[in-house]
PDB file of N, CA and C in Angstrom:
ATOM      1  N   UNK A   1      -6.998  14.508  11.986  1.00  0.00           N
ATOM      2  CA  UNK A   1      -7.036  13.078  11.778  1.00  0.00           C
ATOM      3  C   UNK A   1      -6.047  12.410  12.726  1.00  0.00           C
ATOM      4  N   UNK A   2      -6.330  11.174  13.357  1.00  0.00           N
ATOM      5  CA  UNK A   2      -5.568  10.687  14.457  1.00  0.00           C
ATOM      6  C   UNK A   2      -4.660  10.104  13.645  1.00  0.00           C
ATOM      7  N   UNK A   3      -2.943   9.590  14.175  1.00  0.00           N
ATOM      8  CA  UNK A   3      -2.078   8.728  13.470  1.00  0.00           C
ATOM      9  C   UNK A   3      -2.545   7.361  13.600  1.00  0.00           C
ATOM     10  N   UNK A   4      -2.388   6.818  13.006  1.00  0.00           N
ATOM     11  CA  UNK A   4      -2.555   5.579  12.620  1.00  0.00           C
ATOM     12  C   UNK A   4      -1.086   4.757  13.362  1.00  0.00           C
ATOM     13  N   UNK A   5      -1.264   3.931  13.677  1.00  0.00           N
ATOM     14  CA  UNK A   5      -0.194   2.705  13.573  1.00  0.00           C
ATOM     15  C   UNK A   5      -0.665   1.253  13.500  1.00  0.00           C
ATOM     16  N   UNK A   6       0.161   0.790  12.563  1.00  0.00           N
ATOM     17  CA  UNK A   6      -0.247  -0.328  11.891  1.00  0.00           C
ATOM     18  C   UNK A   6       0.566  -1.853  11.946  1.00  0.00           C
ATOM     19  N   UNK A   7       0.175  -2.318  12.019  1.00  0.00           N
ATOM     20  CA  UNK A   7       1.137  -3.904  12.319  1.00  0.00           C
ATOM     21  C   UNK A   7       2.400  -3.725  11.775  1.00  0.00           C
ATOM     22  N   UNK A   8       3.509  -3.816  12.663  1.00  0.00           N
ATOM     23  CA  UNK A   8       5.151  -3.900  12.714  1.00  0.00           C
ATOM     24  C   UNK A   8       5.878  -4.504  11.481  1.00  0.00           C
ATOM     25  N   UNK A   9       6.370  -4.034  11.019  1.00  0.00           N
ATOM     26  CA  UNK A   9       7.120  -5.080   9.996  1.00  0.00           C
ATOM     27  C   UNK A   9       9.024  -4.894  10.028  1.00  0.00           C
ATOM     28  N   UNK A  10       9.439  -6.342   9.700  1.00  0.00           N
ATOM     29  CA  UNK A  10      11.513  -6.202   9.827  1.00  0.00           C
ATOM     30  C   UNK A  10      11.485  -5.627   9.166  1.00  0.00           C
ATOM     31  N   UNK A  11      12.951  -5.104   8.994  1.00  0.00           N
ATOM     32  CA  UNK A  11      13.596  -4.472   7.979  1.00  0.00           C
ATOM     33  C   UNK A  11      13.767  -5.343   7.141  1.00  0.00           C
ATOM     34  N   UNK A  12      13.991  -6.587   7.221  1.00  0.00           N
ATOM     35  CA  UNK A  12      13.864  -7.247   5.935  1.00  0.00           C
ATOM     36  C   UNK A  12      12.379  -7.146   5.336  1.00  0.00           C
ATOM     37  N   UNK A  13      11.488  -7.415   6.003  1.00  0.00           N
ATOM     38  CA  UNK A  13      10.353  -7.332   5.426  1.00  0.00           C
ATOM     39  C   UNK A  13       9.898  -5.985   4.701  1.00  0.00           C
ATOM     40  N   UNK A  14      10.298  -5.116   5.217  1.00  0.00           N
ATOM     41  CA  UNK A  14      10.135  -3.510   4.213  1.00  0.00           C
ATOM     42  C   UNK A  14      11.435  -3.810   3.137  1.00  0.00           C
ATOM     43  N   UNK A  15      12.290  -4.134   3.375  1.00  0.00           N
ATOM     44  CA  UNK A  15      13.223  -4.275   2.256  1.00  0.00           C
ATOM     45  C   UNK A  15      12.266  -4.930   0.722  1.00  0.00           C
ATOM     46  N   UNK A  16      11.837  -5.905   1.098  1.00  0.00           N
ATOM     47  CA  UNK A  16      11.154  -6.744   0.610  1.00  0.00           C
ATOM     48  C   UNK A  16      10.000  -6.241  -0.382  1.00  0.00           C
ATOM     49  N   UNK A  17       9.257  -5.266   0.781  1.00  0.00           N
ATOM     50  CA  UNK A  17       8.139  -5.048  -0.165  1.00  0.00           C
ATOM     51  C   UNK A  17       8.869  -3.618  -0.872  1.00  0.00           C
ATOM     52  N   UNK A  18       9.560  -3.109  -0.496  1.00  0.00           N
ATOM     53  CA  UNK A  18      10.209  -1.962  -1.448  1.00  0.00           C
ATOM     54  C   UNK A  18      10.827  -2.849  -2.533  1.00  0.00           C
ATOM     55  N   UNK A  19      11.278  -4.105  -2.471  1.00  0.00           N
ATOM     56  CA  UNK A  19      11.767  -4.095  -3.726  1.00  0.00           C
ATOM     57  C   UNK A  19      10.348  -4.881  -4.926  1.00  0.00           C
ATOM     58  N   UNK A  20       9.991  -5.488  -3.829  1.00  0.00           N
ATOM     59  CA  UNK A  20       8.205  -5.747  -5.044  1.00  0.00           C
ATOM     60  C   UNK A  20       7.589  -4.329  -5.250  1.00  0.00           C
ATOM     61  N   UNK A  21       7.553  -3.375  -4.872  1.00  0.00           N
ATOM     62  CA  UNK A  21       6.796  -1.982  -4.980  1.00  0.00           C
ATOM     63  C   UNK A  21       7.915  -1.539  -6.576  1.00  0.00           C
ATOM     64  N   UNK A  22       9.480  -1.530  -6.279  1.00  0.00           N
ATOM     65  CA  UNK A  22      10.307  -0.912  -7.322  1.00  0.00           C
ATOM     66  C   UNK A  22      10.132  -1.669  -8.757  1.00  0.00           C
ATOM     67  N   UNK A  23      10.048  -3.213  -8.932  1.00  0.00           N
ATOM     68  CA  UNK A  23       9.848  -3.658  -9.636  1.00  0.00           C
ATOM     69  C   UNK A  23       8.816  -3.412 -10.260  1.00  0.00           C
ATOM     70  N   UNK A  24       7.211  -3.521  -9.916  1.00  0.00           N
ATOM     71  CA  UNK A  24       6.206  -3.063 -10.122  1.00  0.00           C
ATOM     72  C   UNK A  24       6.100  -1.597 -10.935  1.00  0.00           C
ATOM     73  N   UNK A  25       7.031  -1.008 -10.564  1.00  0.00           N
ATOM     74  CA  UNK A  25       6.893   0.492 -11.121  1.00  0.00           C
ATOM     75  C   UNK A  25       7.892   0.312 -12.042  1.00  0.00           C
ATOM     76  N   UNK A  26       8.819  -0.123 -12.593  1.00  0.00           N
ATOM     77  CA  UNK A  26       9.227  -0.801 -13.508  1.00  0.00           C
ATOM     78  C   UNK A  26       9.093  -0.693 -14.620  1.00  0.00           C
ATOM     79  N   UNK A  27       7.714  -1.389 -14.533  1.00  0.00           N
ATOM     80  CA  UNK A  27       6.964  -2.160 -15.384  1.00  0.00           C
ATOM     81  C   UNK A  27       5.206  -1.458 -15.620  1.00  0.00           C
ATOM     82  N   UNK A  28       5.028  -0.408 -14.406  1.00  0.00           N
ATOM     83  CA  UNK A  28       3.737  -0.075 -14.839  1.00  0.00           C
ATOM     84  C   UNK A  28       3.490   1.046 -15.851  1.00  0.00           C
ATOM     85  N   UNK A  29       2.181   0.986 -16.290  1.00  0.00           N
ATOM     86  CA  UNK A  29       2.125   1.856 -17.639  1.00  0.00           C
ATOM     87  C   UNK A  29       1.657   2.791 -16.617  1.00  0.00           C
ATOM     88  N   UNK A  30       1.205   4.077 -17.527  1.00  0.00           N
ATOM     89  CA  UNK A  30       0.684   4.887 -17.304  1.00  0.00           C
ATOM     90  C   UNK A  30      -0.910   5.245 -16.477  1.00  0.00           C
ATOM     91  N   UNK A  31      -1.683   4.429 -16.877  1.00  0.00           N
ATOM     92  CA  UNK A  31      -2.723   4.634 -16.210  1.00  0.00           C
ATOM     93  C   UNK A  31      -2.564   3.549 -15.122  1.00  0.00           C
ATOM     94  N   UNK A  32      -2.008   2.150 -14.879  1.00  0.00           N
ATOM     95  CA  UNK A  32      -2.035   1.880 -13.603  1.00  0.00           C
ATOM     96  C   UNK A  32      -1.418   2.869 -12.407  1.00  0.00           C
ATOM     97  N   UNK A  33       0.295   3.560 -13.024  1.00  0.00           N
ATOM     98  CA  UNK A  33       0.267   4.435 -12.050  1.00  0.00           C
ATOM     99  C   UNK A  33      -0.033   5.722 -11.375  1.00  0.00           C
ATOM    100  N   UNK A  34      -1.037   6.391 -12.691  1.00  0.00           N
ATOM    101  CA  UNK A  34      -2.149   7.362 -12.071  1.00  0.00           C
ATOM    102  C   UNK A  34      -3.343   6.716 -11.092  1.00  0.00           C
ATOM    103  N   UNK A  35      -3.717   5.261 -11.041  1.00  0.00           N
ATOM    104  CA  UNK A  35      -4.615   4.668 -10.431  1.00  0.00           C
ATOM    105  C   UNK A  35      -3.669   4.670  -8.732  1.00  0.00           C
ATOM    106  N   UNK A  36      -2.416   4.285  -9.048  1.00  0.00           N
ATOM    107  CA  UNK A  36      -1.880   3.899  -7.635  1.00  0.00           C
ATOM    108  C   UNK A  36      -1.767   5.693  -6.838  1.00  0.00           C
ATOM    109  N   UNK A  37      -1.309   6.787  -7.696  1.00  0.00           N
ATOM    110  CA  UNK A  37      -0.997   7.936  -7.257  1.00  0.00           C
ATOM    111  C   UNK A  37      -2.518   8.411  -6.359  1.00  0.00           C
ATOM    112  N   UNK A  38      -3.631   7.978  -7.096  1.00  0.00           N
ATOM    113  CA  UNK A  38      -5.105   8.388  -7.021  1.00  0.00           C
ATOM    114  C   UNK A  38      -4.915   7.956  -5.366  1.00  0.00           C
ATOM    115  N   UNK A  39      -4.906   6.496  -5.011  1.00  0.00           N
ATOM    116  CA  UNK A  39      -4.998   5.698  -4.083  1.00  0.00           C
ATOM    117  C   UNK A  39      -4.634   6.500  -2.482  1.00  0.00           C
ATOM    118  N   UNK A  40      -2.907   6.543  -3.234  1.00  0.00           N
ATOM    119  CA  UNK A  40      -1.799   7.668  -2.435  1.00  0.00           C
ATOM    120  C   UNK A  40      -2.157   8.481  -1.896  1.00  0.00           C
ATOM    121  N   UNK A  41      -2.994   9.449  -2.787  1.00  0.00           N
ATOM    122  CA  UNK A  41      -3.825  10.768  -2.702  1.00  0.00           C
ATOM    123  C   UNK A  41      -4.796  10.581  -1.244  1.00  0.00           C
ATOM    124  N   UNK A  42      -5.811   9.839  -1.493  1.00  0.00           N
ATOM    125  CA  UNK A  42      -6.750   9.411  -1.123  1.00  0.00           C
ATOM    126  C   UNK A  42      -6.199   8.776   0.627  1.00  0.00           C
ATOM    127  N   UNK A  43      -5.180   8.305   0.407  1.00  0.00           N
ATOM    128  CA  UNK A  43      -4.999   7.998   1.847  1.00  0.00           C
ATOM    129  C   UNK A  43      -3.922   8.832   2.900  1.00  0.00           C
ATOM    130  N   UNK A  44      -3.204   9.662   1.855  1.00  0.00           N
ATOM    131  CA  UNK A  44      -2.719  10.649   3.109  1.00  0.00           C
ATOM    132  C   UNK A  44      -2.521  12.081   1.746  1.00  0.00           C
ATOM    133  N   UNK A  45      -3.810  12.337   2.265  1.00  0.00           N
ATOM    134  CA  UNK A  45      -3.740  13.822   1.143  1.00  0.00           C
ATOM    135  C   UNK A  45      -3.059  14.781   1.261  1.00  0.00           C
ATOM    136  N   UNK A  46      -1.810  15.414   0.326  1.00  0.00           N
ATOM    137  CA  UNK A  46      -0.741  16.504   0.895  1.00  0.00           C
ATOM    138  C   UNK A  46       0.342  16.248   1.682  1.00  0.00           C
ATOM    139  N   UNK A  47       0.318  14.731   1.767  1.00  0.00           N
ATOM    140  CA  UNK A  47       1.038  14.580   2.553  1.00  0.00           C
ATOM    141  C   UNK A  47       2.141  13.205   1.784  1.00  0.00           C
ATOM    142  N   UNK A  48       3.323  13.501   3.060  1.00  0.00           N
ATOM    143  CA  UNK A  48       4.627  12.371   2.698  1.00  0.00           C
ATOM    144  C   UNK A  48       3.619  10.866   3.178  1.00  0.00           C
ATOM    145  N   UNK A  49       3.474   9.795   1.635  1.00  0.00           N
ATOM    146  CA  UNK A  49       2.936   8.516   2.554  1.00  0.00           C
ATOM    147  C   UNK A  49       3.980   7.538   1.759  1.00  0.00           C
ATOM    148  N   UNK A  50       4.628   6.815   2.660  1.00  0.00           N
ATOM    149  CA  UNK A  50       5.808   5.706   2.379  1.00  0.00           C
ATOM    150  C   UNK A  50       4.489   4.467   1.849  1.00  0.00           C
ATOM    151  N   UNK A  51       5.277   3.525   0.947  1.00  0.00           N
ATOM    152  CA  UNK A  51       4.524   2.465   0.510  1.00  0.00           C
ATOM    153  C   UNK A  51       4.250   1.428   1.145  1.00  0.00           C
ATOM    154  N   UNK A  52       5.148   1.761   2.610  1.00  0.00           N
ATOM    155  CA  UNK A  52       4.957   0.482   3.385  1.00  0.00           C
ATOM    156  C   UNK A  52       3.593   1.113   4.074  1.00  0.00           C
ATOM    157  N   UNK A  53       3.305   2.545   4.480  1.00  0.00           N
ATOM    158  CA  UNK A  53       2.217   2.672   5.068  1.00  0.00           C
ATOM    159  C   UNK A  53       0.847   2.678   4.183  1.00  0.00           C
ATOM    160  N   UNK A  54       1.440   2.853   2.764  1.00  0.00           N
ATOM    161  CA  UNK A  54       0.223   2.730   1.713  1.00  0.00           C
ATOM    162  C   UNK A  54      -0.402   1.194   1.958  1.00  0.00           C
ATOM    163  N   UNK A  55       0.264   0.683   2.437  1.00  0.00           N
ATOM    164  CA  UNK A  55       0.109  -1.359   1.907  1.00  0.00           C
ATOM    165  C   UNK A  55      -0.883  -0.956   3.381  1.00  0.00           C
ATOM    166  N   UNK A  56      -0.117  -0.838   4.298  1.00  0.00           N
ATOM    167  CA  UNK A  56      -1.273  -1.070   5.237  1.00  0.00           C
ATOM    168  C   UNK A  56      -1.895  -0.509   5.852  1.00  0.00           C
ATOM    169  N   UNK A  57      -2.181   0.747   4.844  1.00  0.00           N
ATOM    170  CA  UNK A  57      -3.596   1.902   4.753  1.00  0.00           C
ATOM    171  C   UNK A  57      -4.606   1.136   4.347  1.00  0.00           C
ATOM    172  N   UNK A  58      -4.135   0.377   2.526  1.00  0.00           N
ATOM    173  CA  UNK A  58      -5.154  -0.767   2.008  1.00  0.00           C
ATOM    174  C   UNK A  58      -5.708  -2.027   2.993  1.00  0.00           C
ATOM    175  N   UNK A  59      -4.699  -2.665   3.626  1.00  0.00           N
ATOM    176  CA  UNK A  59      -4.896  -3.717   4.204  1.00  0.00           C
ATOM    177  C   UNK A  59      -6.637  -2.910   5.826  1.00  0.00           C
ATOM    178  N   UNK A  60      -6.166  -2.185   5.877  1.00  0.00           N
ATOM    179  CA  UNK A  60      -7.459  -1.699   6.901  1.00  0.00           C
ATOM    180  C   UNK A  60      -8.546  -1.201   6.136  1.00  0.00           C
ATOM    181  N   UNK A  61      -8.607  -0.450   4.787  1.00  0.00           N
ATOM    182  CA  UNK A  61      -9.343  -0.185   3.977  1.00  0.00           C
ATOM    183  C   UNK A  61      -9.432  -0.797   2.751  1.00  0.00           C
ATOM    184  N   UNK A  62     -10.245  -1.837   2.510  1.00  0.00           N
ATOM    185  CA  UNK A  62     -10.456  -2.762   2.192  1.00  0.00           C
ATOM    186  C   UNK A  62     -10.615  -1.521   0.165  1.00  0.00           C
ATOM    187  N   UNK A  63     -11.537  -0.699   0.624  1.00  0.00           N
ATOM    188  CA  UNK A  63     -12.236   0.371  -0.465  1.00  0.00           C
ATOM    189  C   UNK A  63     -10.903   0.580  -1.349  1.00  0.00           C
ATOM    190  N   UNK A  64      -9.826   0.859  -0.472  1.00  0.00           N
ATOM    191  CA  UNK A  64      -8.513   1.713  -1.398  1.00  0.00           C
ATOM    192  C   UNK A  64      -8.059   0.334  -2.304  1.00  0.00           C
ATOM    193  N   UNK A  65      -7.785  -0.902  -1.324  1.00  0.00           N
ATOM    194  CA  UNK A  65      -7.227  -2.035  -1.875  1.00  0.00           C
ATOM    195  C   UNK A  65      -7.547  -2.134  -3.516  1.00  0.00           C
ATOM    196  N   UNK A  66      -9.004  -2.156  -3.348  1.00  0.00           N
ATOM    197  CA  UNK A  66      -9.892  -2.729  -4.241  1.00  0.00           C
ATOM    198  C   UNK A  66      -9.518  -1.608  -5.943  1.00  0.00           C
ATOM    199  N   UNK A  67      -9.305   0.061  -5.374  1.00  0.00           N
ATOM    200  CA  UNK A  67      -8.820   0.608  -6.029  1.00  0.00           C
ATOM    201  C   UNK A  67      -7.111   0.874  -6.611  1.00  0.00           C
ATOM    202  N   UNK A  68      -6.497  -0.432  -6.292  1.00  0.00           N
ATOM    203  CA  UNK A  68      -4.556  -0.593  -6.577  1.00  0.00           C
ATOM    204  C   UNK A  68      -5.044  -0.688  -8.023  1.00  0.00           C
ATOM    205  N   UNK A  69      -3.997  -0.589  -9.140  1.00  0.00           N
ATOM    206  CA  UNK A  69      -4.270  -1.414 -10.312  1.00  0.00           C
ATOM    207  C   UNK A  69      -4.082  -2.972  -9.971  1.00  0.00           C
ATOM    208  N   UNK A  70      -4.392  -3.845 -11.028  1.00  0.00           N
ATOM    209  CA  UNK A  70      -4.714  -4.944 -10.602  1.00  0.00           C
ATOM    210  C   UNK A  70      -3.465  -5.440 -10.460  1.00  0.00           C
ATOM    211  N   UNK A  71      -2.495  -5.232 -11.490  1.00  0.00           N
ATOM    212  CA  UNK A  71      -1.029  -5.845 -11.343  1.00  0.00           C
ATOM    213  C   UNK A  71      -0.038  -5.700  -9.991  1.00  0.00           C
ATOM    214  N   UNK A  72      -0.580  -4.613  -9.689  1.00  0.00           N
ATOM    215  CA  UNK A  72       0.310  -4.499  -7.817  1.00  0.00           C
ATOM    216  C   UNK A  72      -0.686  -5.306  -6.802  1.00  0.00           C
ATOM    217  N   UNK A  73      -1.945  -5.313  -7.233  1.00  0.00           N
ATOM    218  CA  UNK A  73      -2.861  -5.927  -6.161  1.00  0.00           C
ATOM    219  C   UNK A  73      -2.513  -7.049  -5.952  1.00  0.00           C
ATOM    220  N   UNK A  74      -2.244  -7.892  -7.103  1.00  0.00           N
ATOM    221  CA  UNK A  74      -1.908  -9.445  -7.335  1.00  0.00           C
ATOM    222  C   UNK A  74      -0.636  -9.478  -7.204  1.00  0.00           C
ATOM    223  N   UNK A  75      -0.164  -9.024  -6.814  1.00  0.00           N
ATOM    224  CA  UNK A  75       1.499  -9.205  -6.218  1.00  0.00           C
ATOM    225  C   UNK A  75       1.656  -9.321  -4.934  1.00  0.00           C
ATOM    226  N   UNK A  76       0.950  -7.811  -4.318  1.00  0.00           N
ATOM    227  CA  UNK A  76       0.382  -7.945  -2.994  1.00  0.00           C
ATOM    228  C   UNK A  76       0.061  -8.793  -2.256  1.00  0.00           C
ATOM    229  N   UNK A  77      -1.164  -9.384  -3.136  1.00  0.00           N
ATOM    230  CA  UNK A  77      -1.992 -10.551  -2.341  1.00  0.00           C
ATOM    231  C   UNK A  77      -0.869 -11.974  -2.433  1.00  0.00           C
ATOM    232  N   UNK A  78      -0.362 -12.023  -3.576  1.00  0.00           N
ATOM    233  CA  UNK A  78       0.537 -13.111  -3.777  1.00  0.00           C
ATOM    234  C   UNK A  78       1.309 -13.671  -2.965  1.00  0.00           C
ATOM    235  N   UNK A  79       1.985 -12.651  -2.528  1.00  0.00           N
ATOM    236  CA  UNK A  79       2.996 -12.089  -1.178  1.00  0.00           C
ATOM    237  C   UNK A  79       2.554 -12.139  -0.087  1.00  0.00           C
ATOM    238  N   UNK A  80       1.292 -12.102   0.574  1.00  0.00           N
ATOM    239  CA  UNK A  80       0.154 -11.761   1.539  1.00  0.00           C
ATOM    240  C   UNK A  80       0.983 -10.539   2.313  1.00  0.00           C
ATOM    241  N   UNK A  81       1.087  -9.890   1.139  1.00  0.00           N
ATOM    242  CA  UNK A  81       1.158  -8.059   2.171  1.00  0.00           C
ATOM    243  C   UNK A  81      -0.578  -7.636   2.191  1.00  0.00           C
ATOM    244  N   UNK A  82      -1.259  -7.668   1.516  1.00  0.00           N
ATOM    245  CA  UNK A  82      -2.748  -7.571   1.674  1.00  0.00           C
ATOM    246  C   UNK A  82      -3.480  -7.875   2.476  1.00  0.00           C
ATOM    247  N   UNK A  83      -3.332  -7.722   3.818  1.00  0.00           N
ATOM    248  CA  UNK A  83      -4.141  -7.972   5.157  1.00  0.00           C
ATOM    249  C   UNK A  83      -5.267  -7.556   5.656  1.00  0.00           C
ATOM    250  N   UNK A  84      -6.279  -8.231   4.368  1.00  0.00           N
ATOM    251  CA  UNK A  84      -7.547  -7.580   4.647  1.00  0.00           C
ATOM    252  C   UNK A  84      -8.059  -8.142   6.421  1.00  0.00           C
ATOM    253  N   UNK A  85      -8.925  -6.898   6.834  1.00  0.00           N
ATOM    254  CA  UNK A  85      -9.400  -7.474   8.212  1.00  0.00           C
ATOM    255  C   UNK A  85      -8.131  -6.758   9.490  1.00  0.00           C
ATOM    256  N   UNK A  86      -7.125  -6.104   8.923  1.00  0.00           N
ATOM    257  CA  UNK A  86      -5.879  -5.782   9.788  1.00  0.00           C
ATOM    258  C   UNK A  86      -6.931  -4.519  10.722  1.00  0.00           C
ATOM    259  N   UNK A  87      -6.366  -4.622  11.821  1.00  0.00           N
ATOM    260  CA  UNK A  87      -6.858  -3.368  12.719  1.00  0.00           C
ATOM    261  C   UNK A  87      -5.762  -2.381  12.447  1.00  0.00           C
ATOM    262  N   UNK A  88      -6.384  -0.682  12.614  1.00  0.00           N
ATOM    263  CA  UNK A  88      -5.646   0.569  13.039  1.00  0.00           C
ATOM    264  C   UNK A  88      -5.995   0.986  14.327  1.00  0.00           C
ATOM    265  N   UNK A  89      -4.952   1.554  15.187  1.00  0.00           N
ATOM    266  CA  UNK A  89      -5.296   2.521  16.323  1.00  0.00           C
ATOM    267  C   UNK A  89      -5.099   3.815  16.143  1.00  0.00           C
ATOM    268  N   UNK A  90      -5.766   4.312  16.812  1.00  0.00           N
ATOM    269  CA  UNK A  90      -5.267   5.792  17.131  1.00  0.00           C
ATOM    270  C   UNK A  90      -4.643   5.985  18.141  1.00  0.00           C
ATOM    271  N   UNK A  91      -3.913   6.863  18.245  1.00  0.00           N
ATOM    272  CA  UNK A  91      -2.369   7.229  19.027  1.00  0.00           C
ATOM    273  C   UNK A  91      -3.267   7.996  20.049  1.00  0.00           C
TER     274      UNK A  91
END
């Protein structure tokens, strides 16, 4: 599978969504965060995937987005970390 690289973000801006990602988990029950682990799975299988590259695994795959629980989705989108329509390259 080719690497991916995905639109740049500050360090404030990963600060940022790590701390909307920590909060979120917080607060999620149980089956939203078997839904988010599923997601995880699904986009880098066996493998180390950071949440900043999860956000914009979803944002190019519209399919995974759709599968967040709804309470991180709507935070996401709230925030506009959800960049549906974002391009990936291959390295």
């Amino acid at each position: 599978m080719a690497q991916l690289h995905f639109f740049p973000i500050t360090t404030a801006q990963r600060k940022s969504l790590h701390s909307l990602f920590n909060d979120w988990l917080s607060q999620a029950n149980e089956e939203g965060f078997e839904q988010f682990l599923a997601v995880r799975h699904e986009l880098a299988p066996a493998q180390v995937c950071s949440f900043v590259r999860l956000v914009q695994g979803c944002s190019v795959r519209q399919d995974l987005a759709q599968r967040l629980p709804g309470d991180l989705k709507q935070r996401l989108q709230a925030l506009h970390w959800l960049r549906f329509g974002a391009t990936a390259v291959a390295a």
